[in-house]
PDB file of N, CA and C in Angstrom:
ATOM      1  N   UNK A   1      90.814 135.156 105.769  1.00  0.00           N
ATOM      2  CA  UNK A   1      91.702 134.035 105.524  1.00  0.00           C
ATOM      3  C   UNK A   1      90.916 132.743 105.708  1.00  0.00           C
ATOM      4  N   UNK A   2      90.625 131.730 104.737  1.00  0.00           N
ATOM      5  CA  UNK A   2      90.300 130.696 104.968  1.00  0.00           C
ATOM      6  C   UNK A   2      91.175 129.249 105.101  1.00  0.00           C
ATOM      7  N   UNK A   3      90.408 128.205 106.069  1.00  0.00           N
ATOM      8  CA  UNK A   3      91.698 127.328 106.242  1.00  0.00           C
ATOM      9  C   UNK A   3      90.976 126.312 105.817  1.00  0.00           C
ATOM     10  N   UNK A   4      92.176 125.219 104.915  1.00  0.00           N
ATOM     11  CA  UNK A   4      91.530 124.361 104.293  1.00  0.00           C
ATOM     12  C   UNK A   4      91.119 123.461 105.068  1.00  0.00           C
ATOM     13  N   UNK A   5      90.098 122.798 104.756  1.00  0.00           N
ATOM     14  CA  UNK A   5      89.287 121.563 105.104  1.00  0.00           C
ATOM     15  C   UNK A   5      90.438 120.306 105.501  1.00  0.00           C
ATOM     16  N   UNK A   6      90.309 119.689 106.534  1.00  0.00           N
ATOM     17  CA  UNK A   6      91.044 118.496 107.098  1.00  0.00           C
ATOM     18  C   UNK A   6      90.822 117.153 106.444  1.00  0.00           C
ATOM     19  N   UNK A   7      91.369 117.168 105.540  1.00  0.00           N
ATOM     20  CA  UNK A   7      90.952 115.870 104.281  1.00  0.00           C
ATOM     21  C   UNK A   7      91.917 114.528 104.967  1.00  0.00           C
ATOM     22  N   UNK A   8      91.202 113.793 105.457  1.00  0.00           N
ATOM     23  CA  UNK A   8      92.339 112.323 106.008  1.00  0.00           C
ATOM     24  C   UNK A   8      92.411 111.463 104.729  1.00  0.00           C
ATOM     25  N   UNK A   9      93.363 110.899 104.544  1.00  0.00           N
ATOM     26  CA  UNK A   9      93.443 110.212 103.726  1.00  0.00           C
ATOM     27  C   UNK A   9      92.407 108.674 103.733  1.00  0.00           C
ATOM     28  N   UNK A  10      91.735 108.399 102.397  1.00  0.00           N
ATOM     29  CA  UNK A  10      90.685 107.596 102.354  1.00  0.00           C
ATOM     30  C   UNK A  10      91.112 106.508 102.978  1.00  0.00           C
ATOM     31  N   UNK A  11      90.031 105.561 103.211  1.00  0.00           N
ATOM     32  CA  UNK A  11      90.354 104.306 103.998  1.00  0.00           C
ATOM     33  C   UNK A  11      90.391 103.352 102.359  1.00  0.00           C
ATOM     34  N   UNK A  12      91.146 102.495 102.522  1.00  0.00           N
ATOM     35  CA  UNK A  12      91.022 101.222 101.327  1.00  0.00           C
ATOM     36  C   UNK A  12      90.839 100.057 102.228  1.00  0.00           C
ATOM     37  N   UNK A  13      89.990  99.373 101.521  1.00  0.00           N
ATOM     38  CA  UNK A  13      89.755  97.778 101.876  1.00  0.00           C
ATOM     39  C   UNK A  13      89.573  97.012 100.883  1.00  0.00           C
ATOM     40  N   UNK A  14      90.242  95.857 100.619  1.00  0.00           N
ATOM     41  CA  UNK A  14      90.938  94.795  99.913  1.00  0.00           C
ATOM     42  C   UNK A  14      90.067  93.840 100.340  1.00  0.00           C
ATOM     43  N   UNK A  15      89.328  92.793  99.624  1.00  0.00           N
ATOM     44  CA  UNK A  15      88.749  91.948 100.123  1.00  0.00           C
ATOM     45  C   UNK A  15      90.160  90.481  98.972  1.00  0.00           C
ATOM     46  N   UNK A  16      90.654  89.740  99.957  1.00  0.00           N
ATOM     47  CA  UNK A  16      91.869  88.951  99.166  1.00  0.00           C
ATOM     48  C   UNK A  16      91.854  87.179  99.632  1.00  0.00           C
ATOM     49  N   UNK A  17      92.591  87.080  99.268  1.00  0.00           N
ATOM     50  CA  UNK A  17      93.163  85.615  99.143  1.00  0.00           C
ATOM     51  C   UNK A  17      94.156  85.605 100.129  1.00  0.00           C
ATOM     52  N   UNK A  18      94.913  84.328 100.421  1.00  0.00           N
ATOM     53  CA  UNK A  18      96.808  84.741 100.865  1.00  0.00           C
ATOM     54  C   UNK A  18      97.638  84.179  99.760  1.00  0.00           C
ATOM     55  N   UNK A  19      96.790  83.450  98.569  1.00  0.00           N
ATOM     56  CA  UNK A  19      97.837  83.324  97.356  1.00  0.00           C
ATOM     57  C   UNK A  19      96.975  83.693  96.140  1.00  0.00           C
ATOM     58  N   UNK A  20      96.796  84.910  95.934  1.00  0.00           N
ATOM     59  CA  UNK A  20      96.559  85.615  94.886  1.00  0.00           C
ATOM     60  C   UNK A  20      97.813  86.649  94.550  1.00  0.00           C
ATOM     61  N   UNK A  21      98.408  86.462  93.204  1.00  0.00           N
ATOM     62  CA  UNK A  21      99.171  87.114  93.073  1.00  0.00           C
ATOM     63  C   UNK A  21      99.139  88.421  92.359  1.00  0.00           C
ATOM     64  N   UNK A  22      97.549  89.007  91.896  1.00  0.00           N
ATOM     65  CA  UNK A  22      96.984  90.107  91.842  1.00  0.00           C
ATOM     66  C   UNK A  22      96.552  90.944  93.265  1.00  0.00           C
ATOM     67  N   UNK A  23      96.631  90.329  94.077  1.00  0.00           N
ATOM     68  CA  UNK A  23      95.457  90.974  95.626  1.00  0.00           C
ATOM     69  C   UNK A  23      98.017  91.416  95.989  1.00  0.00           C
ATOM     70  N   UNK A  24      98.681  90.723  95.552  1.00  0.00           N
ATOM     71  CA  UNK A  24      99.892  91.393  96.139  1.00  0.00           C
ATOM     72  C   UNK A  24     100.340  92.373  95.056  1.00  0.00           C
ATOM     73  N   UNK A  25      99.896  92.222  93.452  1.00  0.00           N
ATOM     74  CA  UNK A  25     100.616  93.120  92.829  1.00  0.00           C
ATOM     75  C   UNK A  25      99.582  94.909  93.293  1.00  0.00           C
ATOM     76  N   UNK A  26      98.159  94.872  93.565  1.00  0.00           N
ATOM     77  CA  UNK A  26      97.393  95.678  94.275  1.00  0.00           C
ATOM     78  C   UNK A  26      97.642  96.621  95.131  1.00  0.00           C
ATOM     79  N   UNK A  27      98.241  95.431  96.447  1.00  0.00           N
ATOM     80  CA  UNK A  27      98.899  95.771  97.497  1.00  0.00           C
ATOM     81  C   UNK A  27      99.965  96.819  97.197  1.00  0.00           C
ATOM     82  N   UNK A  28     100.879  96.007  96.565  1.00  0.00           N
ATOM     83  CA  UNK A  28     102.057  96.907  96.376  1.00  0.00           C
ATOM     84  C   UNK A  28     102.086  98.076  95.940  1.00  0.00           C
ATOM     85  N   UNK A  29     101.213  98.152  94.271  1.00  0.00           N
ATOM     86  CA  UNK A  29     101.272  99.462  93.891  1.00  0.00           C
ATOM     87  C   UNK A  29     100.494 100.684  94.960  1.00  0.00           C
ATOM     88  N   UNK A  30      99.733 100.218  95.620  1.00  0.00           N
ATOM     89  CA  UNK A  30      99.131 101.183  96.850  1.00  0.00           C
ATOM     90  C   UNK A  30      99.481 101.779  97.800  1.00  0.00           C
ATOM     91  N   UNK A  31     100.948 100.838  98.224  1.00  0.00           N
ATOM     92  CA  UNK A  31     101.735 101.244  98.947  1.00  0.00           C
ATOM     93  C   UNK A  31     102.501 102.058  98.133  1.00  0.00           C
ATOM     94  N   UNK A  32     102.720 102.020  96.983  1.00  0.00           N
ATOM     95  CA  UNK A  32     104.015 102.824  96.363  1.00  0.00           C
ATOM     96  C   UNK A  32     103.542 104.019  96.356  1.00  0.00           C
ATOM     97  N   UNK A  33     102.095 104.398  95.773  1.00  0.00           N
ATOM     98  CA  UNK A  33     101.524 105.377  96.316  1.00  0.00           C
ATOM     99  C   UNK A  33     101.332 105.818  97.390  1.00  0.00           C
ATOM    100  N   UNK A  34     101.499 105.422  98.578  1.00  0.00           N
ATOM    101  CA  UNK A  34     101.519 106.259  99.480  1.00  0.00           C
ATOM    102  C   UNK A  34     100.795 105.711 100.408  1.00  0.00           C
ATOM    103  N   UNK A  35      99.524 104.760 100.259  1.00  0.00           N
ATOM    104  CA  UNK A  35      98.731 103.945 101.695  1.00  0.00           C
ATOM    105  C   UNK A  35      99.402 103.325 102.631  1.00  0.00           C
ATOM    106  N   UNK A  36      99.049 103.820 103.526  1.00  0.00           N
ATOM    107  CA  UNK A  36     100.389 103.001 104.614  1.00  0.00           C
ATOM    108  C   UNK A  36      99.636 101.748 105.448  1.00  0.00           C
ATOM    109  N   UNK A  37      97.708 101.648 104.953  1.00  0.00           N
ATOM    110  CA  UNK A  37      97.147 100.759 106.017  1.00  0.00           C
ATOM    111  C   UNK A  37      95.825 100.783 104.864  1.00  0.00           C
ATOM    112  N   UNK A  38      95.744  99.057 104.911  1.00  0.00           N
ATOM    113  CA  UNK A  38      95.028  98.124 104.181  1.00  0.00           C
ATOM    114  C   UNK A  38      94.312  97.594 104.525  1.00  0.00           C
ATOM    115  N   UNK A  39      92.768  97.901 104.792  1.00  0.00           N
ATOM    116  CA  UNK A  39      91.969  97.161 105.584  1.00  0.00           C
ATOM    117  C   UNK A  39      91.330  95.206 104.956  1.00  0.00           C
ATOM    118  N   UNK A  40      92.080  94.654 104.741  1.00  0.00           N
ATOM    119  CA  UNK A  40      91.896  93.384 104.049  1.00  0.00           C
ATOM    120  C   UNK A  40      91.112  92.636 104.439  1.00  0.00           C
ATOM    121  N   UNK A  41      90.361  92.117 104.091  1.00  0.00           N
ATOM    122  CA  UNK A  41      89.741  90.997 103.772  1.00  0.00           C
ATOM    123  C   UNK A  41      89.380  89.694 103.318  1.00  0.00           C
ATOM    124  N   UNK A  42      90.338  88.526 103.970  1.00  0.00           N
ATOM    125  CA  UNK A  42      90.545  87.332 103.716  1.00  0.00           C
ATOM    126  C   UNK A  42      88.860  86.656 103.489  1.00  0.00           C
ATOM    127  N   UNK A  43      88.519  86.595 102.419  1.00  0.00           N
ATOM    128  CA  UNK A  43      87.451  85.812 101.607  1.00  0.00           C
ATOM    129  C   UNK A  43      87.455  84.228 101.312  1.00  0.00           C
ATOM    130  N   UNK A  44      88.901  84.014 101.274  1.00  0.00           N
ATOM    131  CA  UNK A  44      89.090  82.506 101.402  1.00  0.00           C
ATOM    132  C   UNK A  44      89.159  81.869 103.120  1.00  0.00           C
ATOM    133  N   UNK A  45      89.001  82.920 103.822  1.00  0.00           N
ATOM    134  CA  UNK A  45      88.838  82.414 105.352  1.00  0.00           C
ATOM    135  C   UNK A  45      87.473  82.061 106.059  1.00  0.00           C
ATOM    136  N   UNK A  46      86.769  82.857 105.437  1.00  0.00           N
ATOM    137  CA  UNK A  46      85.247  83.135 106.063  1.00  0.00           C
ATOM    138  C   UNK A  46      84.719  83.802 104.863  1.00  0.00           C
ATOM    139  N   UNK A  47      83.295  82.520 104.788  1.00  0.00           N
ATOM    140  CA  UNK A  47      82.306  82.146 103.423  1.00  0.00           C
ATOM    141  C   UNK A  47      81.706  83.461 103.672  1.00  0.00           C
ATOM    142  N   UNK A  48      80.935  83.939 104.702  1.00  0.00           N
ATOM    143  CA  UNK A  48      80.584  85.264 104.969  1.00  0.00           C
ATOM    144  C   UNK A  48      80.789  86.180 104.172  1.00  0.00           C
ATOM    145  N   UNK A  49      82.277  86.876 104.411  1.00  0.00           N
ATOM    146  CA  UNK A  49      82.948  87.562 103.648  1.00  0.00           C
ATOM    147  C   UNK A  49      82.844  87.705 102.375  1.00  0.00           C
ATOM    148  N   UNK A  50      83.165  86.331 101.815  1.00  0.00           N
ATOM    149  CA  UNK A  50      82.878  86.517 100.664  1.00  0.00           C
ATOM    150  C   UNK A  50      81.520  86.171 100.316  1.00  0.00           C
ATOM    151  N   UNK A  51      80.671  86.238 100.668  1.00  0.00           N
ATOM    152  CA  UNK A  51      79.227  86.484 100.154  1.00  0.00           C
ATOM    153  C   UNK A  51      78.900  87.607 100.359  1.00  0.00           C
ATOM    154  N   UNK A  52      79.405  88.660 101.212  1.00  0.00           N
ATOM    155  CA  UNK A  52      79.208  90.164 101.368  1.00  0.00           C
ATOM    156  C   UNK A  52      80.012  90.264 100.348  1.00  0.00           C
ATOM    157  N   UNK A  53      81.045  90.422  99.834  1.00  0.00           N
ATOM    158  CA  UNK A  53      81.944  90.783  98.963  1.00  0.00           C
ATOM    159  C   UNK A  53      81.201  90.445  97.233  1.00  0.00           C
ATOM    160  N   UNK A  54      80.476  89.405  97.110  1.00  0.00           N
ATOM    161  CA  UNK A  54      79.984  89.386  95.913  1.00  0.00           C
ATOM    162  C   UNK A  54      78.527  90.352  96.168  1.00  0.00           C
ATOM    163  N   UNK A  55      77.786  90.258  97.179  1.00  0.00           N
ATOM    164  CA  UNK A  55      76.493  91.058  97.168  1.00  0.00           C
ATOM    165  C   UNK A  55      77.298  92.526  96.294  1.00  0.00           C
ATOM    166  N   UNK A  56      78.272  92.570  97.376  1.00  0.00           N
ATOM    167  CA  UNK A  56      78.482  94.142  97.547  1.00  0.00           C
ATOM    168  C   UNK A  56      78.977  94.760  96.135  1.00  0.00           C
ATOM    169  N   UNK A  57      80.043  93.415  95.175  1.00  0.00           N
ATOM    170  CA  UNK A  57      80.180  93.987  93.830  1.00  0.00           C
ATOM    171  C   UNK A  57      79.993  93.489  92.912  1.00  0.00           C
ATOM    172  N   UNK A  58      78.747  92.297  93.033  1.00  0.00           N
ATOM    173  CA  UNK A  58      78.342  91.712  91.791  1.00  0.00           C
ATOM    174  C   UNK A  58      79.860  90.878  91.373  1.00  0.00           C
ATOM    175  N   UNK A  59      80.969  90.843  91.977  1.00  0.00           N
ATOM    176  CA  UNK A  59      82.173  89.841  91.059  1.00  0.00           C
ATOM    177  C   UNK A  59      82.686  89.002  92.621  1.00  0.00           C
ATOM    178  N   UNK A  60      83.213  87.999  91.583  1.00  0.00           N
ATOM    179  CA  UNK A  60      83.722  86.174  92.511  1.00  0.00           C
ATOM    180  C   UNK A  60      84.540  86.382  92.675  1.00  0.00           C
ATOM    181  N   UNK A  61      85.492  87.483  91.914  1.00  0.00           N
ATOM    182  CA  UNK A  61      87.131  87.272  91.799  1.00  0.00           C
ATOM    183  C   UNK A  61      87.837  88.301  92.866  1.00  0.00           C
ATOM    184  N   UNK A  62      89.047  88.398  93.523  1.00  0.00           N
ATOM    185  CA  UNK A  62      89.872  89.182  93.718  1.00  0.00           C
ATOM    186  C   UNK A  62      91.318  89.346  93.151  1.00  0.00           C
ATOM    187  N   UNK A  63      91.565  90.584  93.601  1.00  0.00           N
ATOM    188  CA  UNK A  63      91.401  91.421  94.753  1.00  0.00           C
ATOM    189  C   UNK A  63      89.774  92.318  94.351  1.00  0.00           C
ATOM    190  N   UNK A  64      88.917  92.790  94.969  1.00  0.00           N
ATOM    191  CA  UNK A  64      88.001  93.397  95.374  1.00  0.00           C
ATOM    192  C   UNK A  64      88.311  94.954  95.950  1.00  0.00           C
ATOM    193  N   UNK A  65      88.057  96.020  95.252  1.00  0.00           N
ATOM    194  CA  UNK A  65      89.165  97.067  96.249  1.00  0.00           C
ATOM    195  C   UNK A  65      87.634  98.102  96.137  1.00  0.00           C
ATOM    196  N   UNK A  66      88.136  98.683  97.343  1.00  0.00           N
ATOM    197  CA  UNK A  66      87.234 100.399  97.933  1.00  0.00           C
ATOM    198  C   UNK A  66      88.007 101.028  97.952  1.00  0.00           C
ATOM    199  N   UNK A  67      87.788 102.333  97.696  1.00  0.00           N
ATOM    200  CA  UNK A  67      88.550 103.462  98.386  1.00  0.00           C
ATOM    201  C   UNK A  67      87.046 104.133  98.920  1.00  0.00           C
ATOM    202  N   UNK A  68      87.543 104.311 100.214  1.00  0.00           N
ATOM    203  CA  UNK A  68      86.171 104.790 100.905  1.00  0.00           C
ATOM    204  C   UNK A  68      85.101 103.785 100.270  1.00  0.00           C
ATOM    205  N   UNK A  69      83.981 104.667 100.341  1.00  0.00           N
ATOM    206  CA  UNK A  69      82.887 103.846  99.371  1.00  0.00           C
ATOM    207  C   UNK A  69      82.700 103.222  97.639  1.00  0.00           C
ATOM    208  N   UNK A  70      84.108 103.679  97.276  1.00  0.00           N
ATOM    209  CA  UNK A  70      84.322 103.731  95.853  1.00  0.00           C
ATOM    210  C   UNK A  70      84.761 102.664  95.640  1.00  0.00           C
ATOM    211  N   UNK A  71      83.983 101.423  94.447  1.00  0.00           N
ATOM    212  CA  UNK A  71      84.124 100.209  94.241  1.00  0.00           C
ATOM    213  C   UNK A  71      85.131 100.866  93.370  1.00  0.00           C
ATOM    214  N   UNK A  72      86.629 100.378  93.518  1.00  0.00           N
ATOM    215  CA  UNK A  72      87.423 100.432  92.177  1.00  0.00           C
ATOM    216  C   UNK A  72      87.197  99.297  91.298  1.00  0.00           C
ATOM    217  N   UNK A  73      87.033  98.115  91.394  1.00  0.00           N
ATOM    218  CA  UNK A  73      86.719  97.180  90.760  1.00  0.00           C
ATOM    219  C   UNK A  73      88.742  96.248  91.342  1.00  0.00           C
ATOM    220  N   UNK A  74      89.124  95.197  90.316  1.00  0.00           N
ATOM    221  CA  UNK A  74      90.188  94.299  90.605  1.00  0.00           C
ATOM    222  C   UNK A  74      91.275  95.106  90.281  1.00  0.00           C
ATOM    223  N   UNK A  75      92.491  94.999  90.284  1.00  0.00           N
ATOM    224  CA  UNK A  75      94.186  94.604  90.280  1.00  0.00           C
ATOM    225  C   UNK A  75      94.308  95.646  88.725  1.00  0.00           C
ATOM    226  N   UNK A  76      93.721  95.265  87.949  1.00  0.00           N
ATOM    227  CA  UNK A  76      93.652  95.609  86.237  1.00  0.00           C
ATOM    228  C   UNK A  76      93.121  96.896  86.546  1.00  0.00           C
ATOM    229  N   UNK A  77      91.640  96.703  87.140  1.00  0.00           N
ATOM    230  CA  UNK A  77      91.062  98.537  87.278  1.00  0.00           C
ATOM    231  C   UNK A  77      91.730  99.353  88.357  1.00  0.00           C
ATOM    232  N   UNK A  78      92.725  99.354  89.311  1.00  0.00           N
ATOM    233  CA  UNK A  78      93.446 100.102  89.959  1.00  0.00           C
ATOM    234  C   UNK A  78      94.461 100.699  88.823  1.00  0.00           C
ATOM    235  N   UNK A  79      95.222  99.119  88.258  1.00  0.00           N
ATOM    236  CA  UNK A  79      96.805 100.150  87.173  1.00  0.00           C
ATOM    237  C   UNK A  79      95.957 101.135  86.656  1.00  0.00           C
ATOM    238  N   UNK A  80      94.609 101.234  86.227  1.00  0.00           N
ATOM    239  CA  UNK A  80      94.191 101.334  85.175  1.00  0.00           C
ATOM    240  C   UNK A  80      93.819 102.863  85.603  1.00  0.00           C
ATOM    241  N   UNK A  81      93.272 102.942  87.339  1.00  0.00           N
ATOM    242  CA  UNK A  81      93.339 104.074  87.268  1.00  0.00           C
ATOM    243  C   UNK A  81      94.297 105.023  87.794  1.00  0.00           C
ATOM    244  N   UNK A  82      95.172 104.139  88.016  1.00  0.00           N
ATOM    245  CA  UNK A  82      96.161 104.991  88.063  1.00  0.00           C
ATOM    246  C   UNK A  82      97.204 105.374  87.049  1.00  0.00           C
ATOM    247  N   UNK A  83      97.071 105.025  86.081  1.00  0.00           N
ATOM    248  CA  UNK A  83      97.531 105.108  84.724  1.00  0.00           C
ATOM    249  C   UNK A  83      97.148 106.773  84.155  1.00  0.00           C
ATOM    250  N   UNK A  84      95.617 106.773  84.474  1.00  0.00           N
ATOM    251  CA  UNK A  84      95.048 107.722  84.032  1.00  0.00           C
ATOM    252  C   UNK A  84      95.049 109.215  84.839  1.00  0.00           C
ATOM    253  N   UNK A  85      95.698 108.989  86.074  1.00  0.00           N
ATOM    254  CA  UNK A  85      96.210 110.166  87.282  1.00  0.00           C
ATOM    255  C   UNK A  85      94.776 109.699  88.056  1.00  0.00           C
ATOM    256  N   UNK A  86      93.833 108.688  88.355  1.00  0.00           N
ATOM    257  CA  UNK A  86      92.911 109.303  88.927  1.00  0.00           C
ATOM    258  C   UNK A  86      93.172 108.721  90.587  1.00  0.00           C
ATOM    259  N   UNK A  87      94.133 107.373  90.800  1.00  0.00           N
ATOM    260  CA  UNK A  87      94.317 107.011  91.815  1.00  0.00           C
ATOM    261  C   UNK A  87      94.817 107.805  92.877  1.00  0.00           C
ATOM    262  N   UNK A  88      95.526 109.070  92.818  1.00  0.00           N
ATOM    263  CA  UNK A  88      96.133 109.510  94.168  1.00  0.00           C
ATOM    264  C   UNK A  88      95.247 110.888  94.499  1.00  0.00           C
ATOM    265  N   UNK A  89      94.517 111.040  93.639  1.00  0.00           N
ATOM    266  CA  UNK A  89      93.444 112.120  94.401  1.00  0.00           C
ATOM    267  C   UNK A  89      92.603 111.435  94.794  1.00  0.00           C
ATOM    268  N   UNK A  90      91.910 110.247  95.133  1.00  0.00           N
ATOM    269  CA  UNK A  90      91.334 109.268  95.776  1.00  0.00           C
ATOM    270  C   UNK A  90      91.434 108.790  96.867  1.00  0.00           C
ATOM    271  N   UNK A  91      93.025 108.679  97.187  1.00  0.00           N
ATOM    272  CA  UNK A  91      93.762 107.788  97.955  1.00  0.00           C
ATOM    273  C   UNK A  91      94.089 108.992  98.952  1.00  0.00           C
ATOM    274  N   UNK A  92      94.288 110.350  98.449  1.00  0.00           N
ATOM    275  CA  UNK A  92      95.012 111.635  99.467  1.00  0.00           C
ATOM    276  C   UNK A  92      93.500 112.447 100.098  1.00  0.00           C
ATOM    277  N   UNK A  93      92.575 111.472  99.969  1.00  0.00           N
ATOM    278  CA  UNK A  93      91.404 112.195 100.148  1.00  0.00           C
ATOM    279  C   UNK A  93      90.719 113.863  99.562  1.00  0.00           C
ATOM    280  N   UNK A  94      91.270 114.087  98.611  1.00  0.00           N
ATOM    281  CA  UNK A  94      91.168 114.806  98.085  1.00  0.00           C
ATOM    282  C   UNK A  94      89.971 115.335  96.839  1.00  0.00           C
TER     283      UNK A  94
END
């Protein structure tokens, strides 16, 4: 009998704004899926941040999203993959 592997669900981190209204439409659909905890990243708070945040994906804009180590890219490339089924085997660690 084998027992399956203990898969935690991935970590996401949001690198955002507090008035971007893509970094909340993001938010939301992530939660609808099922993330219950958003590791965010206010970029308009600390220049830092967002200079790690452009090293890290080559783009100026947010929202900025990971799943785990996985650059999803902005707001557009999340619907986008979740459109396509690929967001919740990502997100369920799976």
């Amino acid at each position: 009998m084998s027992i399956a592997p203990n898969t935690a669900p991935a970590v996401v981190t949001m690198y955002t704004t507090e008035v971007c209204p893509y970094c909340l439409r993001a938010k939301a659909l992530l939660k609808e899926r099922g993330v219950t905890s958003i590791d965010e990243v206010r970029v308009d708070l600390d220049a830092t941040a967002r200079a790690a945040m452009v090293d890290r994906t080559g783009r100026r804009t947010v929202p900025q999203i990971f799943i785990g180590d996985r650059h999803i890219g902005g707001c557009d490339d999340l619907v986008a993959l979740d459109q396509r089924g690929g967001l919740l085997p990502l997100i369920s660690g799976h």
